[in-house]
Protein backbone atom coordinates (compact mmCIF):
# COMPACT_ATOMS: atom_id res chain seq x y z
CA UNK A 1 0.00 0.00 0.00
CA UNK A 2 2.69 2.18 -0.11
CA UNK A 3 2.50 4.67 3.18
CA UNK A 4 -1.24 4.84 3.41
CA UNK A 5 -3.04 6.86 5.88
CA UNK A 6 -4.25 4.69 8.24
CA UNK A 7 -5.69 7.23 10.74
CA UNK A 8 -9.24 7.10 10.14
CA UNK A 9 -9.33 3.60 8.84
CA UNK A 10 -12.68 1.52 10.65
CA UNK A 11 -13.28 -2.05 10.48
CA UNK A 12 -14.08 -3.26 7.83
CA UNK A 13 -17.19 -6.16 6.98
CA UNK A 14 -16.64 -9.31 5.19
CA UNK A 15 -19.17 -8.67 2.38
CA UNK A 16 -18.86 -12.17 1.14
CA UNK A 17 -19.32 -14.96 3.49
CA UNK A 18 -19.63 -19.07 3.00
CA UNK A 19 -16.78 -19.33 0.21
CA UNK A 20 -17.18 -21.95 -2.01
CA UNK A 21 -19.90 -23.29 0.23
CA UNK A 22 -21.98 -20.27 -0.22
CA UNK A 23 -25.27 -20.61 -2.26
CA UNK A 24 -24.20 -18.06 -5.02
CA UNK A 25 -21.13 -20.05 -5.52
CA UNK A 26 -23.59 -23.48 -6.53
CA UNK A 27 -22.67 -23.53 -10.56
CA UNK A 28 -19.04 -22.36 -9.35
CA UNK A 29 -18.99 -25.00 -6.87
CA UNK A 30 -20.31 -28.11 -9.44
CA UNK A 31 -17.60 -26.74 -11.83
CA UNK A 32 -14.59 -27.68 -9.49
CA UNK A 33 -12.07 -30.20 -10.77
CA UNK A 34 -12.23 -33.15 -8.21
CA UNK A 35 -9.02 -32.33 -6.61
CA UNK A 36 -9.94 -28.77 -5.67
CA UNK A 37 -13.43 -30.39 -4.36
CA UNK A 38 -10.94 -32.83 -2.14
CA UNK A 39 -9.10 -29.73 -0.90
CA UNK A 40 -11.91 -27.48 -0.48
CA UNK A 41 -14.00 -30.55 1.89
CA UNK A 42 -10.60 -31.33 3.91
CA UNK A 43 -9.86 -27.60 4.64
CA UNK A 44 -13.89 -27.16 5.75
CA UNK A 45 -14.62 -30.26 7.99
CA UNK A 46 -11.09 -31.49 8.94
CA UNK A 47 -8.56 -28.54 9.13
CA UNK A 48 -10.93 -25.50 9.97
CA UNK A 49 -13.20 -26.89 12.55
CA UNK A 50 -9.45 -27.31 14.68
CA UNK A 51 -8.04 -24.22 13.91
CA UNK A 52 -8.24 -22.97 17.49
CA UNK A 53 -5.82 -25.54 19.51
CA UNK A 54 -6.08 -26.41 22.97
CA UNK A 55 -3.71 -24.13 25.40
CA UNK A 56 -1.19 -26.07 27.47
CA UNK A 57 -1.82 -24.63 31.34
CA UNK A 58 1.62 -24.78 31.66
CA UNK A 59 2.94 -21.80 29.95
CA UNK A 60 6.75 -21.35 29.20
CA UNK A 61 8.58 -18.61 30.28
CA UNK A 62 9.74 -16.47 27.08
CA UNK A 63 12.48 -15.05 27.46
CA UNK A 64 12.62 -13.00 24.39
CA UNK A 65 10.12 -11.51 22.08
CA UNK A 66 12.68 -11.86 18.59
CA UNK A 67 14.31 -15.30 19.76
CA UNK A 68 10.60 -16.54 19.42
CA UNK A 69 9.84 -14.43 16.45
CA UNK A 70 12.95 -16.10 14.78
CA UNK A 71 12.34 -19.73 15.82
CA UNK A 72 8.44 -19.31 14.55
CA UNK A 73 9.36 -17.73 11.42
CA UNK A 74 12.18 -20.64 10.45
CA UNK A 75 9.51 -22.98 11.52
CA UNK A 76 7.65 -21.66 9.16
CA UNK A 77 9.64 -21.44 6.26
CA UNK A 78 10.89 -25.05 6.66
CA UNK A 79 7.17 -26.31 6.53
CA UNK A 80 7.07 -24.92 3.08
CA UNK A 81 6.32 -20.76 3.75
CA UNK A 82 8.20 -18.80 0.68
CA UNK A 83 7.88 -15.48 2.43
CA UNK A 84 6.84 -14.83 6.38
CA UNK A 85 6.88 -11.75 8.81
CA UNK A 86 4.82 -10.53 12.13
CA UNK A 87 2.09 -8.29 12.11
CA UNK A 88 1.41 -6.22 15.50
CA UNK A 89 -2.65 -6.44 15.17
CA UNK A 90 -4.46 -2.94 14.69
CA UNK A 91 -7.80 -3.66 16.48
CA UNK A 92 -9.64 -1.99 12.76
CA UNK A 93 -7.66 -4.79 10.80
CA UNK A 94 -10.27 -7.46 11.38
CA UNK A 95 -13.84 -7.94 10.80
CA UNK A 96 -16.54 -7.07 12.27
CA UNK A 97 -18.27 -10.54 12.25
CA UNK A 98 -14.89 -11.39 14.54
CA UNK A 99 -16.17 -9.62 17.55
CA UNK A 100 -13.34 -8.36 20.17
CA UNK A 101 -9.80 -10.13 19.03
CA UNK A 102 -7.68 -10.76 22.77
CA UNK A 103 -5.08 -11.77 20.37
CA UNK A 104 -1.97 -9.24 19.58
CA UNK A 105 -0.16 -10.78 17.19
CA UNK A 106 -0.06 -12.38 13.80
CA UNK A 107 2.54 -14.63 12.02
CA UNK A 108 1.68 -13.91 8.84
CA UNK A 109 2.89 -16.42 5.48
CA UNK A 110 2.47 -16.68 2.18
CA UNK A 111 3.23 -19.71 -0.29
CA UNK A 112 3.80 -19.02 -4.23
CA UNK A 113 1.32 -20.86 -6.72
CA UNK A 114 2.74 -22.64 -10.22
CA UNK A 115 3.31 -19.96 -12.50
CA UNK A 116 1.98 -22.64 -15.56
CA UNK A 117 -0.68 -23.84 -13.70
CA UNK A 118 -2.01 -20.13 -12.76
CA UNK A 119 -1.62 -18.95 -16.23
CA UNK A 120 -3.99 -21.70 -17.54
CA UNK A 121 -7.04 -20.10 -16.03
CA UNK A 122 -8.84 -23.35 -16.31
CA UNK A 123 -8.98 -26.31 -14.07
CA UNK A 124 -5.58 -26.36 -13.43
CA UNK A 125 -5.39 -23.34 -12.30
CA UNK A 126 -8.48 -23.74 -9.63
CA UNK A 127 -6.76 -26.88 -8.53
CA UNK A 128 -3.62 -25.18 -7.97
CA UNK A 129 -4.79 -22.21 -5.82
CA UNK A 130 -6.92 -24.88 -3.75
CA UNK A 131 -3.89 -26.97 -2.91
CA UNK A 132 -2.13 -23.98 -2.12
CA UNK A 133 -4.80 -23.09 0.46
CA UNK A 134 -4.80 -26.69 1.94
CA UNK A 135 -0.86 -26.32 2.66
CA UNK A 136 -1.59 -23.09 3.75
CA UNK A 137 -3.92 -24.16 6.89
CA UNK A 138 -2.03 -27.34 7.41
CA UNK A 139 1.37 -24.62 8.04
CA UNK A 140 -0.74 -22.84 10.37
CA UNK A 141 -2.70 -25.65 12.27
CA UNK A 142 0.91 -26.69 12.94
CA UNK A 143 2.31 -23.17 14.02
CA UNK A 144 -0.69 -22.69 16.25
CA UNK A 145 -0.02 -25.99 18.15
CA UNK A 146 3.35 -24.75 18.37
CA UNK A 147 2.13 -21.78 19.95
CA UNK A 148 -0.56 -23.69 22.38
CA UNK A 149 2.08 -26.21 23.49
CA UNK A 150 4.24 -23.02 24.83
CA UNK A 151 1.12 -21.68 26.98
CA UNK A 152 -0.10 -19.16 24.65
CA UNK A 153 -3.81 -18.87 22.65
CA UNK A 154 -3.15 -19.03 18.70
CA UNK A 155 -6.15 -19.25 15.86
CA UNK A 156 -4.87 -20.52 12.52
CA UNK A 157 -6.09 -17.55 10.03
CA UNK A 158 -7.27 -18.97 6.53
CA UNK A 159 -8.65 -16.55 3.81
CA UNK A 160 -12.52 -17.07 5.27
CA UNK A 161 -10.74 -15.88 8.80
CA UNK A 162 -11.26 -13.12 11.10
CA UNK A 163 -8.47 -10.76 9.54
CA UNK A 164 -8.28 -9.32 5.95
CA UNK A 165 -5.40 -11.34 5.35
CA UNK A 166 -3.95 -8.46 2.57
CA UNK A 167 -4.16 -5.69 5.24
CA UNK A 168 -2.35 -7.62 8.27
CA UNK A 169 0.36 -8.79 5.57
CA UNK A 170 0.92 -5.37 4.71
CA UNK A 171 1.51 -5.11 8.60
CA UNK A 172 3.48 -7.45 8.79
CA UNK A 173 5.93 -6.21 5.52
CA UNK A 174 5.32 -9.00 2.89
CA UNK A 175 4.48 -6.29 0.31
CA UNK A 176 1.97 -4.04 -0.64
CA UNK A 177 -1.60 -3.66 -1.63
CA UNK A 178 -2.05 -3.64 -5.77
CA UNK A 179 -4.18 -2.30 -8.09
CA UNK A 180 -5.91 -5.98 -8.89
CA UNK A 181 -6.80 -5.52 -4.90
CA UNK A 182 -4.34 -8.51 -3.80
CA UNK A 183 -0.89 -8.32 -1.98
CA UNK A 184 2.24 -7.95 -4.55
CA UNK A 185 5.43 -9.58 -2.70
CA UNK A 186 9.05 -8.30 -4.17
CA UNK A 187 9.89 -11.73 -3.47
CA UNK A 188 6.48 -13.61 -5.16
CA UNK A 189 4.93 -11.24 -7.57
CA UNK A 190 1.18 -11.47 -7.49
CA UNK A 191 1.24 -15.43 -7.63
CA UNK A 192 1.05 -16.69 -4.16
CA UNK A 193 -1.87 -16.91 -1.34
CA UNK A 194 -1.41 -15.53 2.40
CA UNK A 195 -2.35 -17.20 5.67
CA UNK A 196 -1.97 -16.52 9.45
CA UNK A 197 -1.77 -17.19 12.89
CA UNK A 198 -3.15 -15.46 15.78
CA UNK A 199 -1.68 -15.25 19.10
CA UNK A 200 -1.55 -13.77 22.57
CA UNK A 201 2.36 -15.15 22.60
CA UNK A 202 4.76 -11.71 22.67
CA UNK A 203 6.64 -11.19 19.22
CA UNK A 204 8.80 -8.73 17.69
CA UNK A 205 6.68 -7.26 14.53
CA UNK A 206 8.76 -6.39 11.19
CA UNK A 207 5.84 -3.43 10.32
CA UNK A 208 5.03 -2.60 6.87
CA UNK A 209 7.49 -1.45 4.11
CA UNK A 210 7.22 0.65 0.56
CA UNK A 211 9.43 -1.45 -1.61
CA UNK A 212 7.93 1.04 -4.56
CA UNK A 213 4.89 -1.12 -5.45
CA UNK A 214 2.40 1.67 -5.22
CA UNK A 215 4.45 3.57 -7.24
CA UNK A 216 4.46 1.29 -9.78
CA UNK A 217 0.54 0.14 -9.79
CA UNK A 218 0.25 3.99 -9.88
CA UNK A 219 1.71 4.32 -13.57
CA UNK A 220 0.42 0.83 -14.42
CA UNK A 221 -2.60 -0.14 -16.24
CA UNK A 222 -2.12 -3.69 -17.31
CA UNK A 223 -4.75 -5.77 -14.76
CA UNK A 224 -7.40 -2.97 -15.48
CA UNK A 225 -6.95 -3.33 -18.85
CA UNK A 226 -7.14 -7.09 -18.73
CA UNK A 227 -10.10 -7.73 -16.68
CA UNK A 228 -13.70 -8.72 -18.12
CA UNK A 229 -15.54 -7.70 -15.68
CA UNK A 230 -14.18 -4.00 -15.96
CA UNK A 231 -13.52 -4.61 -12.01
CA UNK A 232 -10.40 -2.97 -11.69
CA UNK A 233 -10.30 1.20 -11.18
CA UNK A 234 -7.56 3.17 -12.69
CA UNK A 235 -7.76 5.33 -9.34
CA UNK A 236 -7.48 4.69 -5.97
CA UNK A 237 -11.52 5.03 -3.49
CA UNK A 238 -11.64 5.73 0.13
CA UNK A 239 -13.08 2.42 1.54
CA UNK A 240 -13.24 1.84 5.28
CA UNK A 241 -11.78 5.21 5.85
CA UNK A 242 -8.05 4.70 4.02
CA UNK A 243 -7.48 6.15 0.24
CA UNK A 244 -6.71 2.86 -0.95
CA UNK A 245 -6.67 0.75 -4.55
CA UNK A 246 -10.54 -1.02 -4.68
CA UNK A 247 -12.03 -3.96 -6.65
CA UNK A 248 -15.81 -3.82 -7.90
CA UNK A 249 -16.66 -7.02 -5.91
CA UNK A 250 -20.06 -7.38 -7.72
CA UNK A 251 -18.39 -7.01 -11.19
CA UNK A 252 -15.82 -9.01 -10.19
CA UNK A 253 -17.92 -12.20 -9.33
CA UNK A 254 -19.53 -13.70 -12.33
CA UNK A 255 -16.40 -14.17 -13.82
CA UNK A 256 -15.04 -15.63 -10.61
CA UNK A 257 -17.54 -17.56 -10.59
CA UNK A 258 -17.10 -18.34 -14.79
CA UNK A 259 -13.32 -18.83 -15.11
CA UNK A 260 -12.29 -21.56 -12.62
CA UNK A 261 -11.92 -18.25 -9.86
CA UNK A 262 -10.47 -16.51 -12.96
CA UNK A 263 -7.07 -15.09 -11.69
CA UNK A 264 -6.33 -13.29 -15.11
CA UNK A 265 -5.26 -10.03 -13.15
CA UNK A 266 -2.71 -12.19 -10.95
CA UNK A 267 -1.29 -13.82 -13.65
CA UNK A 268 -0.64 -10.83 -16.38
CA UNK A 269 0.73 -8.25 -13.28
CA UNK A 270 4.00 -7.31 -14.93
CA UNK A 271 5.61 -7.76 -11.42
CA UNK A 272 5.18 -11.29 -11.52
CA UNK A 273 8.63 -10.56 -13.45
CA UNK A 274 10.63 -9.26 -10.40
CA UNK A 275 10.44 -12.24 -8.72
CA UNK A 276 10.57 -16.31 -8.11
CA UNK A 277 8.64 -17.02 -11.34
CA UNK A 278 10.39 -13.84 -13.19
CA UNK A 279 11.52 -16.99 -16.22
CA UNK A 280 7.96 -18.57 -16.34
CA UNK A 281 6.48 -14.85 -16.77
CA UNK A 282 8.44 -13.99 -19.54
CA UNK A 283 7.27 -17.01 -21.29
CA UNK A 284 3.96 -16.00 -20.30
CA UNK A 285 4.13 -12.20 -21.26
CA UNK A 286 4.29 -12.78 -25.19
CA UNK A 287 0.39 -14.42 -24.63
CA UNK A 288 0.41 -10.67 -23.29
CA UNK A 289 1.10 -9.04 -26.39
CA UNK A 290 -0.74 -11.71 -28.25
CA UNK A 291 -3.85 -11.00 -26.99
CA UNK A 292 -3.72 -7.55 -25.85
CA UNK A 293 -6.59 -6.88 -23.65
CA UNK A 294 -9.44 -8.56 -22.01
CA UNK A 295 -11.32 -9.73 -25.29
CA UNK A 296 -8.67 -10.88 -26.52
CA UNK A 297 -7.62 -12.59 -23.23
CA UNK A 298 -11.28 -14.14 -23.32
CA UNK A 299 -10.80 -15.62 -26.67
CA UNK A 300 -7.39 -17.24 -25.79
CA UNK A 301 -9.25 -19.20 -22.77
CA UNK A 302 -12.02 -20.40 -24.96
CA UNK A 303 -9.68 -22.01 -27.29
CA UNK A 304 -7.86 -23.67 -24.26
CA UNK A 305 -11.18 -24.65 -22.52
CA UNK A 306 -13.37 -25.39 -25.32
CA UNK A 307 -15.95 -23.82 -22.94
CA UNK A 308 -18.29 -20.28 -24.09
CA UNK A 309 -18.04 -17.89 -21.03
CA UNK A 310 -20.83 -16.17 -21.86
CA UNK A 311 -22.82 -19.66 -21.66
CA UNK A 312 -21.66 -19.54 -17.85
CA UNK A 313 -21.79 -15.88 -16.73
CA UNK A 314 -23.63 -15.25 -13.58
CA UNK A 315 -25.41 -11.98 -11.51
CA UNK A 316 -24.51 -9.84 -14.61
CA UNK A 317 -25.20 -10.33 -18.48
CA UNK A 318 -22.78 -10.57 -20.80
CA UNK A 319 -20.15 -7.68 -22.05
């Protein structure tokens, strides 16, 4: 986000609630490839119903705030985390549905999704950002236990949590906010989901940092210009009380719900470039200049798919 203004920011309200499970989501839902449906039903009655451990009553002395930070944050990278830092929670950085949050804290993670697999905006693609999700929570079940074991309260944090996952890892330094309304990591590009932890236990937060992303997203036009839905503003909206870049939801959804979660603004941000899949987007960016802008984008995926979008478009007709 750059250095925002985050003085009058209030909490925000998940608009959107249920996920996949929702009944809007029923045509998206009977659409998923099977291994995103085996992903999606592990995550909701196996990994989510624990997320909150058990606290051991015999609590650990800590001796230091940054020896723990460290330990949790190489814990985390060796269960497969590409990037991690710690958010100090702002009490207007979670929902409202969440009620009052005790906890002070959040280990905040983020694991990069295939490059290929993203870019085919088909099954693939929705297979790959489900598995993705699945090693997400089963990092942060573990991390929370962790954290329990030691005496402390921790709350694994997947993307139907109680925190706007984007906001608290912009706390917690893994990038900023972009234009396509998702975190861009100098280290991941825009190809990689978030998740968190929760915690009472003390830690040493990293706070937020401008690596020049805003900057960027300010003279950039490529994800507005390639979405279908026309979701994506070329200027930034107050929402919630901060001057911030803002994604038509409503617009956004049929063709969420239409291309496999579509992704097409993830996958053609030119700072996908700068970092671990910088080879696999340069292969990528000539579809770029192939197709040029959403229509043509549109076209491309029918040919791949063998599927007619506007056959499939739902809540808004056709453009």
């Amino acid at each position: 986000m750059g250095k925002p203004d985050i003085s009058q920011a209030t909490r925000p309200t998940r608009a959107r609630v249920g996920g996949a499970d929702a009944d809007r989501a029923a045509r998206f839902r009977a659409r998923m490839p099977p291994a995103a449906k085996r992903s999606v039903y592990i995550r909701n009655h196996i990994l989510l119903p624990s997320r909150t451990p058990p606290v051991n009553p015999a609590r650990s002395d800590i001796a230091a705030a940054g020896a723990m930070s460290q330990r949790l944050k190489s814990l985390a990278r060796e269960m497969g985390a590409d990037v991690v830092g710690i958010a100090e929670l702002d009490p207007r950085f979670s929902f409202t549905q969440a009620g009052d949050m005790a906890h002070k804290f959040a280990l905040v993670y983020g694991i990069g999704m295939s490059y290929d697999n993203m870019a085919d905006i088909g099954p693939r693609s929705q297979d790959e950002v489900h598995r993705v999700y699945h090693k997400l929570d089963e990092l942060g079940l573990r991390i929370a236990h962790q954290i329990a074991a030691y005496g402390y309260s921790a709350s694994m944090q997947p993307n139907e949590g109680d925190i706007p996952l984007v906001a608290v890892a912009w706390l917690a330094g893994l990038g900023e906010l972009g234009k396509h309304g998702s975190l861009i990591s100098p280290e991941l590009g825009s190809s990689f989901r978030l998740g968190a932890v929760t915690t009472d236990l003390p830690l040493e937060p990293d706070g937020p940092k401008d690596s020049g992303i805003d900057e960027v997203c300010m003279r950039c036009g490529v994800c507005t210009r390639f979405c279908p839905g026309d979701a994506i503003k070329p200027l930034k909206q107050v929402v919630n009380g901060v001057q911030r870049w803002h994604v038509d939801t409503p617009a956004c959804e049929p063709w969420f719900h239409k291309l496999y979660g579509c992704k097409i603004c993830l996958m053609v941000c030119p700072l996908n470039s700068k970092g671990l899949f910088g080879e696999d987007f340069k292969r990528a960016s000539k579809i770029l200049v192939k197709t040029k802008d959403a229509k043509g984008m549109l076209r491309l995926i029918e040919e791949r798919t063998d599927m007619h979008y506007e056959d499939f478009l739902i809540g808004r007709p056709s453009q």
